[in-house]
Protein backbone atom coordinates (compact mmCIF):
# COMPACT_ATOMS: atom_id res chain seq x y z
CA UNK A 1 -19.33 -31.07 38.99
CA UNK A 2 -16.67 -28.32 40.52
CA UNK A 3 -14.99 -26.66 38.11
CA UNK A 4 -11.68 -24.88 39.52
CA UNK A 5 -10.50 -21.59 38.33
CA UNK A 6 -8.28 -23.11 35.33
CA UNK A 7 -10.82 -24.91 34.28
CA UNK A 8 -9.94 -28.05 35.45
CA UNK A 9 -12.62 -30.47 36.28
CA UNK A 10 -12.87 -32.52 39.98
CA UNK A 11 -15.54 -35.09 39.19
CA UNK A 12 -15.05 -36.86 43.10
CA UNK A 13 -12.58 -35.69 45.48
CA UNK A 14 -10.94 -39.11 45.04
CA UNK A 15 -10.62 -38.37 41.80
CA UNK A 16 -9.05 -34.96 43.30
CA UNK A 17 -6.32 -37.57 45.78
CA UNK A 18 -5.42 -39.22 42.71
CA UNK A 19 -4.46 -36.64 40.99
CA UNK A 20 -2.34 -35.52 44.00
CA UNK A 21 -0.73 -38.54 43.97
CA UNK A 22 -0.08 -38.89 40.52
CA UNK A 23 3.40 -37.81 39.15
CA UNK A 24 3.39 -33.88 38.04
CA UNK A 25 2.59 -32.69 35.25
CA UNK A 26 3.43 -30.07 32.44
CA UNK A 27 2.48 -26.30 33.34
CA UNK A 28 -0.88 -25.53 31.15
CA UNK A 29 -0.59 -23.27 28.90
CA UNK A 30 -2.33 -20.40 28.55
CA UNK A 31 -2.87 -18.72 25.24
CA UNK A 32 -3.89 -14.77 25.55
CA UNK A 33 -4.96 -12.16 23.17
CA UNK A 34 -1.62 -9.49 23.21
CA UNK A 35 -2.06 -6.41 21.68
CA UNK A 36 0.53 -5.52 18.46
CA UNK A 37 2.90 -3.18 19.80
CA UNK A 38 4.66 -2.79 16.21
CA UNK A 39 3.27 -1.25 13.23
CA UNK A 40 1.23 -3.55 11.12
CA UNK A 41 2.39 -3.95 7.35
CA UNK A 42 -0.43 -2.11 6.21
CA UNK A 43 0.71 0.78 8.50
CA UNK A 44 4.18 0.69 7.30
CA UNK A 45 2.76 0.48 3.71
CA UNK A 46 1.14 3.74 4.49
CA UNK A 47 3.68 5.30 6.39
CA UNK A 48 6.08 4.92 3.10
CA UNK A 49 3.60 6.61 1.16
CA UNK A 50 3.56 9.11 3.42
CA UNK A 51 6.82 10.27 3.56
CA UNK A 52 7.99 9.73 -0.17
CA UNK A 53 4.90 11.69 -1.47
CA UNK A 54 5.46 9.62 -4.87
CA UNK A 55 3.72 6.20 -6.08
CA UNK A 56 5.73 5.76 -9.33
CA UNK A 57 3.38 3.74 -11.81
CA UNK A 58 5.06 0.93 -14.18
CA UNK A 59 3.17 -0.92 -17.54
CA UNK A 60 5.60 -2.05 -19.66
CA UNK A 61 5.43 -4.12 -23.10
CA UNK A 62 7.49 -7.16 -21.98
CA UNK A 63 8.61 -8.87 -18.44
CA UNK A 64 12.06 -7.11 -19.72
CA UNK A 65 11.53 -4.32 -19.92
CA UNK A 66 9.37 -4.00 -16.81
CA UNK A 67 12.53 -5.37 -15.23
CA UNK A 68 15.00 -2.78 -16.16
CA UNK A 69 12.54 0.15 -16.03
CA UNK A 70 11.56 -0.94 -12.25
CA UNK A 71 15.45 -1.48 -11.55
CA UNK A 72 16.28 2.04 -12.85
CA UNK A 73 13.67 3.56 -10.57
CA UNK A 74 14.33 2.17 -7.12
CA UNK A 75 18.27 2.87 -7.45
CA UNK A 76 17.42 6.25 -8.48
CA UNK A 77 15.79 6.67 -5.20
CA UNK A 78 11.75 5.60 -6.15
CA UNK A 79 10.79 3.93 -3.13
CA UNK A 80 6.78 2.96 -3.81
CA UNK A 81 6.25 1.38 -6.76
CA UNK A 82 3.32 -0.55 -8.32
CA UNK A 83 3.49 -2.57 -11.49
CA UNK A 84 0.47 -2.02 -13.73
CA UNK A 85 -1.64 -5.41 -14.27
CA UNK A 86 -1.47 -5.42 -18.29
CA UNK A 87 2.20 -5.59 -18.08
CA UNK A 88 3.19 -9.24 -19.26
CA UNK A 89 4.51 -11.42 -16.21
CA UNK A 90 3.24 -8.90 -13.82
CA UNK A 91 3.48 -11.65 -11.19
CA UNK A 92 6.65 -12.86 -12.06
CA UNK A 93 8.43 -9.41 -11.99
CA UNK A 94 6.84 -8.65 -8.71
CA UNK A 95 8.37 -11.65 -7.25
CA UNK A 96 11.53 -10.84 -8.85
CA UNK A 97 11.55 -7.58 -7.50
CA UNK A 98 10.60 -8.23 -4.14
CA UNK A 99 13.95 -10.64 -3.80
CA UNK A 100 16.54 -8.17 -5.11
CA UNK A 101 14.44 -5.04 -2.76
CA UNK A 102 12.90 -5.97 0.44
CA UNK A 103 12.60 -2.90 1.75
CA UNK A 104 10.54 -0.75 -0.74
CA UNK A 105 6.54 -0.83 -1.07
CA UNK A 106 6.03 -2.66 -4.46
CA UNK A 107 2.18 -3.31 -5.31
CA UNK A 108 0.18 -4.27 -8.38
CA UNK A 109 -2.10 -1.58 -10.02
CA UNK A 110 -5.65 -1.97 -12.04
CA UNK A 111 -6.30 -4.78 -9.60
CA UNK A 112 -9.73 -5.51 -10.81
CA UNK A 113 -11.09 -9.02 -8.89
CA UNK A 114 -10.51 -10.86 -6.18
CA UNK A 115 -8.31 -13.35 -8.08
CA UNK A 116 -5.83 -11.15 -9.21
CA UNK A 117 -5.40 -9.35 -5.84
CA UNK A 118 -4.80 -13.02 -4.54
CA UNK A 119 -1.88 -13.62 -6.95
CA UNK A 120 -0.81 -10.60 -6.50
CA UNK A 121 -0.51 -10.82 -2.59
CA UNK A 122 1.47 -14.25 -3.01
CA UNK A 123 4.08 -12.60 -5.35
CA UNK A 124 4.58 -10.37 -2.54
CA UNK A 125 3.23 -7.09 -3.15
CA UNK A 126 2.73 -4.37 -0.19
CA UNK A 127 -0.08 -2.70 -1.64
CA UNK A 128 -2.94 -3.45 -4.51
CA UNK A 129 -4.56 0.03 -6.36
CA UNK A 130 -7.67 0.08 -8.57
CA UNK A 131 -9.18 2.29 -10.83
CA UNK A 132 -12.39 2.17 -8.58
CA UNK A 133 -13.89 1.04 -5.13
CA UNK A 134 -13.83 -3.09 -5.69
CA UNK A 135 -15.73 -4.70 -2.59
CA UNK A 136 -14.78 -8.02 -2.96
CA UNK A 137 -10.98 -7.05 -2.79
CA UNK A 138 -11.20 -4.81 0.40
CA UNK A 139 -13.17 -7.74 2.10
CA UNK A 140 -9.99 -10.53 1.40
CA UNK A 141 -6.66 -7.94 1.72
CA UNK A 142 -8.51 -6.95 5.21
CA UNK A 143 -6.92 -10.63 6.58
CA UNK A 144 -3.60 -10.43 4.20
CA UNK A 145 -2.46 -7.35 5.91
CA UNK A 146 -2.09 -5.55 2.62
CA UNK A 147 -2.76 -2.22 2.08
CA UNK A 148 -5.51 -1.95 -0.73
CA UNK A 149 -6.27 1.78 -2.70
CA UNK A 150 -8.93 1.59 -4.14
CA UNK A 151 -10.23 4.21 -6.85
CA UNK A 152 -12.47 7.01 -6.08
CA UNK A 153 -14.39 10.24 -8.33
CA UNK A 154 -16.90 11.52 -6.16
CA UNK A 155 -17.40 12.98 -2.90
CA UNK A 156 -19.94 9.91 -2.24
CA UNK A 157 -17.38 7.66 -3.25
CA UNK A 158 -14.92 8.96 -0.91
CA UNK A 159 -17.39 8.61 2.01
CA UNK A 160 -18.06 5.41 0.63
CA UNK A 161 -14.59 3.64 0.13
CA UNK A 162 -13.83 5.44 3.73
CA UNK A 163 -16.79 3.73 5.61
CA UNK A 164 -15.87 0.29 3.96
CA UNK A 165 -12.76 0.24 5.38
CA UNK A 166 -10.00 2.51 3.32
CA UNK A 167 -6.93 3.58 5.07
CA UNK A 168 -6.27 5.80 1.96
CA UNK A 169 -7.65 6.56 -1.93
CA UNK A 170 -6.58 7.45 -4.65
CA UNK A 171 -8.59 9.97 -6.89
CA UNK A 172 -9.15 9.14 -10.58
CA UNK A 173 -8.50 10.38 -12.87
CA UNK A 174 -7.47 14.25 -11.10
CA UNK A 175 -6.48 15.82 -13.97
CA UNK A 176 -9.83 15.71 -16.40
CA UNK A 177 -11.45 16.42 -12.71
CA UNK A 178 -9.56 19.96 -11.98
CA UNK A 179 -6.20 19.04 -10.55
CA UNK A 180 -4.89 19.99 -7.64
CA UNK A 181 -7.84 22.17 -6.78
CA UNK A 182 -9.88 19.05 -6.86
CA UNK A 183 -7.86 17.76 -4.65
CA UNK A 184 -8.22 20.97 -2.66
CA UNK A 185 -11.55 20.94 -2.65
CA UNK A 186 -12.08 17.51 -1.57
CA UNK A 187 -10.28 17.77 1.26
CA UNK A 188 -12.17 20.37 2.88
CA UNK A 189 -14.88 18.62 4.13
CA UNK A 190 -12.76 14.60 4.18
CA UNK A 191 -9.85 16.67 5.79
CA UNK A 192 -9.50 13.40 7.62
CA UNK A 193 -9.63 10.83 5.16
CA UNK A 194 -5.62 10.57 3.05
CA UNK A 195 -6.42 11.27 -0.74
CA UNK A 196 -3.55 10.00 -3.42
CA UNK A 197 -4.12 11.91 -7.02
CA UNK A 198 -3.42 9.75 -10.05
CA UNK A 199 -3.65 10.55 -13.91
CA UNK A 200 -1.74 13.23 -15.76
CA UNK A 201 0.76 14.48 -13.24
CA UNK A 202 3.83 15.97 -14.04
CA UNK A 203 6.96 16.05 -11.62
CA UNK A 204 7.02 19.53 -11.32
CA UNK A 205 3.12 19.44 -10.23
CA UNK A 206 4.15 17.20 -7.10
CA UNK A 207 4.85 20.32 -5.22
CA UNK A 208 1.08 21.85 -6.11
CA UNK A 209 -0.57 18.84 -5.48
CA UNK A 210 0.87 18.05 -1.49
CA UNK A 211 0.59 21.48 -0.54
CA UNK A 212 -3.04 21.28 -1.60
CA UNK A 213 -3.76 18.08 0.64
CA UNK A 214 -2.36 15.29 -1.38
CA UNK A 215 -1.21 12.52 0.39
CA UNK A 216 0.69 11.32 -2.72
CA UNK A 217 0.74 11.30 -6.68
CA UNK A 218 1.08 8.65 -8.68
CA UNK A 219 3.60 9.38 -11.48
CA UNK A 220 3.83 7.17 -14.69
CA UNK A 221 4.63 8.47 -17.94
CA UNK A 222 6.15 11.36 -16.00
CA UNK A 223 9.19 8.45 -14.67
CA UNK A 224 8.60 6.07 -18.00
CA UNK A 225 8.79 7.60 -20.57
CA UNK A 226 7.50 5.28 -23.31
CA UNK A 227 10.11 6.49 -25.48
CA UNK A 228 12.79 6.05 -23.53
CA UNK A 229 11.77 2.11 -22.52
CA UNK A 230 11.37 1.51 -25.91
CA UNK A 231 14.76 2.73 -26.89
CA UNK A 232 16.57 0.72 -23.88
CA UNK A 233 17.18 4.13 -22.46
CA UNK A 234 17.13 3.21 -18.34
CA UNK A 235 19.72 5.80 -17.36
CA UNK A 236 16.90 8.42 -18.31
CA UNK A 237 14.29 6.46 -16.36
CA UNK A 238 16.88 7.00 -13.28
CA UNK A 239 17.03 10.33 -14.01
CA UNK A 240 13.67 11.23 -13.91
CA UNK A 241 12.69 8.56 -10.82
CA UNK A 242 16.11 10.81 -8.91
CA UNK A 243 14.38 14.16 -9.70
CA UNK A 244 10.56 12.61 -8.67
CA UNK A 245 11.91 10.89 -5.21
CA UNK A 246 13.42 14.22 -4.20
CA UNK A 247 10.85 16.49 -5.47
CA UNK A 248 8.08 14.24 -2.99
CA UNK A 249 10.57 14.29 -0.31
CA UNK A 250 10.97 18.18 -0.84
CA UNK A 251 7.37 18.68 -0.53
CA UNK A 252 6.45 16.20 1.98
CA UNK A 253 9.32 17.99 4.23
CA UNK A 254 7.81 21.17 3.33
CA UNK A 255 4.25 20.49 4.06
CA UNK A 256 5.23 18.89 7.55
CA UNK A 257 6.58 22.42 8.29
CA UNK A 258 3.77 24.07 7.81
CA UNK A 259 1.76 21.94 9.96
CA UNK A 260 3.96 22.29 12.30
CA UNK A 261 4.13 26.26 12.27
């Protein structure tokens, strides 16, 4: 059997005149492997971390309220959020959020299991954190194109989360670990691997923190004030989201500069 260099097959080479004679047909198509010229999602994911320097972190008592607080953030310039998994509706939010603001990385946080980071990939989220390294989750989000976090203590765990596939972690929790110079100290020898520091962090800390190798901090309490959720009290969420966004954009800016000198 002759095989031609499309892969067509000439059993006889009547077989061959008859399909000379025979009316023409369609041009094959041929499929081919192209290589993405255009960031991937998880690459813009990590590129908006990157440059806003601030992961503002949302749990909230009622769908509401996570509504209003999350609203209050983004137009005061928050532009990397992730809603917190005990919040009630945490799916439902996400999706609503996702249709009013396209353009913002919005994730789910305290992902925990595999079926949780599947809901919350179909509500649309950009990005999925965890408290710590969660196999299963970094396996599936590897074909979703989302950007997963996962949660890391210990040098080993860096290495660890790293070698299994992390584009970025986030150390937890910093502050009951030493802070910034934790953070410091990390990235001396993982210099190359992008570190976010979570728990306890203040917006005037985001400054300390970048300079000392952050990638980004994760604010909560320091945007949402429980206080001032409770009381219906969103102007002061805006407020303090305004003052985080351009305190991370401050320092990113800042620490670009010095690379660059």
């Amino acid at each position: 059997m002759a095989v031609t260099s499309l892969g067509i097959c000439a059993r006889t080479s009547s077989a061959s005149l008859s399909l000379l004679s025979s009316p023409p047909r369609s041009p094959l198509r041929v499929s081919c492997y192209c290589p993405q010229l255009s960031p991937s999602p998880i690459d813009k994911t990590l590129t908006q971390i990157q440059n806003s320097g601030v992961i503002a972190c949302l749990r909230a008592n009622s769908a509401e309220q996570a509504l209003k607080a999350a609203r209050a953030a983004l137009s005061g310039g928050i532009s990397v959020l992730e809603i917190v998994m005990s919040t009630p509706g945490v799916f439902e939010v996400l999706q609503q959020l996702v249709q009013e603001n396209p353009n913002p990385a919005l994730g789910v946080g305290t992902v925990l299991n595999v079926e949780d980071a599947k809901n919350a990939i179909n509500s649309g989220a950009k990005f999925l954190m965890s408290p710590a390294m969660v196999k299963d989750i970094m396996v599936d989000v590897k074909c979703a194109e989302v950007l997963y976090i996962p949660g890391v203590m210990t040098p080993t765990e860096i290495l660890s989360a790293y070698d299994t596939g992390a584009k970025i972690v986030k150390v937890y929790p910093v502050s009951a670990l030493g802070g910034s110079q934790y953070i410091s100290a990390l990235k001396r020898p993982f210099h190359h691997i992008s570190m976010v520091a979570s728990q306890g962090i203040t917006i005037d800390s985001i400054r300390e923190y970048i300079s000392r190798g952050a990638t980004a901090v994760v604010l909560s309490d320091a945007i949402f004030n429980k206080e001032a959720i409770i009381q219906n009290n969103f102007d002061e969420i805006y407020q303090l989201a305004n003052f985080a966004a351009l305190q991370g954009n401050e320092a990113v800016e800042r620490k670009k500069k010095c690379m660059l000198s």
